[in-house]
Protein backbone atom coordinates (compact mmCIF):
# COMPACT_ATOMS: atom_id res chain seq x y z
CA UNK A 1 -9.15 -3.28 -6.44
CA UNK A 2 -12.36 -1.39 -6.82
CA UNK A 3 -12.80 -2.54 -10.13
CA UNK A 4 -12.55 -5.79 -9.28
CA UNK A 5 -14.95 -5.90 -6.16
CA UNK A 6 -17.43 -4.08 -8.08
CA UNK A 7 -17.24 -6.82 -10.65
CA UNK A 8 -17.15 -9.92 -7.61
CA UNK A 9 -17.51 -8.39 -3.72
CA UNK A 10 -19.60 -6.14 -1.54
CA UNK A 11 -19.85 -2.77 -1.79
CA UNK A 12 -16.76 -2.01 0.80
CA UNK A 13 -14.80 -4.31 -1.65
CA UNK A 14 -13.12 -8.21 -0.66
CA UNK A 15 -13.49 -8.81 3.24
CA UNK A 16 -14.15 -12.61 2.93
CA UNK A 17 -11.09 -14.46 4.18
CA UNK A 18 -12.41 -13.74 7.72
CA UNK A 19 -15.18 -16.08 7.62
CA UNK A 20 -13.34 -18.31 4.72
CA UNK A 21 -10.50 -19.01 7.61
CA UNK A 22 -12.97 -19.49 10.35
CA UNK A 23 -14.88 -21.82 7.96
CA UNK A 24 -11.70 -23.65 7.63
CA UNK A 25 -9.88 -23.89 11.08
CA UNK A 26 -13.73 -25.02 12.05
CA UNK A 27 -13.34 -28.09 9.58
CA UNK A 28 -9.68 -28.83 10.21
CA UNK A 29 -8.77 -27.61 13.97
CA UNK A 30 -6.11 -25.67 12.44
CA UNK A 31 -5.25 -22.29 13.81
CA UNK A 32 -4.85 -19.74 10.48
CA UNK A 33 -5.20 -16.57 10.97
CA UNK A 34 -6.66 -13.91 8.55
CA UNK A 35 -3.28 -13.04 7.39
CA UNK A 36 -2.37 -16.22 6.86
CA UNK A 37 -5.31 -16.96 4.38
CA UNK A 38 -4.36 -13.79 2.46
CA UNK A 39 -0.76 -15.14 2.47
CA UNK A 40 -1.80 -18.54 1.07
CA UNK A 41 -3.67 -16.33 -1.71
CA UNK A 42 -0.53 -15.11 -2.54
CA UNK A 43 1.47 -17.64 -2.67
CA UNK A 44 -1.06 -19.44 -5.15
CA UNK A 45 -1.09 -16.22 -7.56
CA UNK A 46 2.32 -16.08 -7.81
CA UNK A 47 3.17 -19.76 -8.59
CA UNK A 48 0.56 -19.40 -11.33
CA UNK A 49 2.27 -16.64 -12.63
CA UNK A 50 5.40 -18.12 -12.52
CA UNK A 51 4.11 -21.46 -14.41
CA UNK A 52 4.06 -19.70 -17.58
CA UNK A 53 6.93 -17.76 -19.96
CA UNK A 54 4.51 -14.63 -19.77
CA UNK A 55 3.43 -13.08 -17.35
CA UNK A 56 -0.02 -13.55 -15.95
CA UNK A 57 -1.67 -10.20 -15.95
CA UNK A 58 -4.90 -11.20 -13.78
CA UNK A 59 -2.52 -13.45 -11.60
CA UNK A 60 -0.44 -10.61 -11.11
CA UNK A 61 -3.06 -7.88 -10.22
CA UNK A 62 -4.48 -10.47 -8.11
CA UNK A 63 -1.28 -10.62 -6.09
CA UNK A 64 -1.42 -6.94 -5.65
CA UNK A 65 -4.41 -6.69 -4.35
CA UNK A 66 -3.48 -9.98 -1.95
CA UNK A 67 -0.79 -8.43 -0.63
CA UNK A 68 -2.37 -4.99 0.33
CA UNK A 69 -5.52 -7.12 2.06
CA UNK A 70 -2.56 -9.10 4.18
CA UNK A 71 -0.94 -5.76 5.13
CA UNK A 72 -4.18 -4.65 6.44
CA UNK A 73 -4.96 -7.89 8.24
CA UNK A 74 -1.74 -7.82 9.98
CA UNK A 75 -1.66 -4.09 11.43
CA UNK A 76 -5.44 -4.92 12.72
């Protein structure tokens, strides 16, 4: 995870679903929470993973990372 928010997020590493659900229940009147937005990541990474014979390695270490950022959002 490091790695990878080096590469694409802020120095404390991926903390945008926040604002990306806020953005979105804003637009749509829905009611996601954080959790839920790192649940829909999820979901996504590992139906493109599953699309394919092989497995997806960047799918897959996405999914990972996903998961541990939707632990954390829940036990806030």
């Amino acid at each position: 995870m490091q790695a990878r928010a080096a590469t694409y997020d802020k120095p404390e590493g991926e903390r945008s679903m926040a604002a990306t659900v806020t953005a979105f229940n804003a637009v749509t009147g829905h009611t996601l929470t954080e959790s839920h937005g790192w649940l829909l990541m999820i979901l996504l990474k590992a139906v493109r993973d599953n699309q394919r014979a092989e497995p997806h390695v960047d799918s897959v270490e996405d999914l990972v990372a996903y998961a541990s950022l939707y632990g954390e959002a829940r036990l806030k």
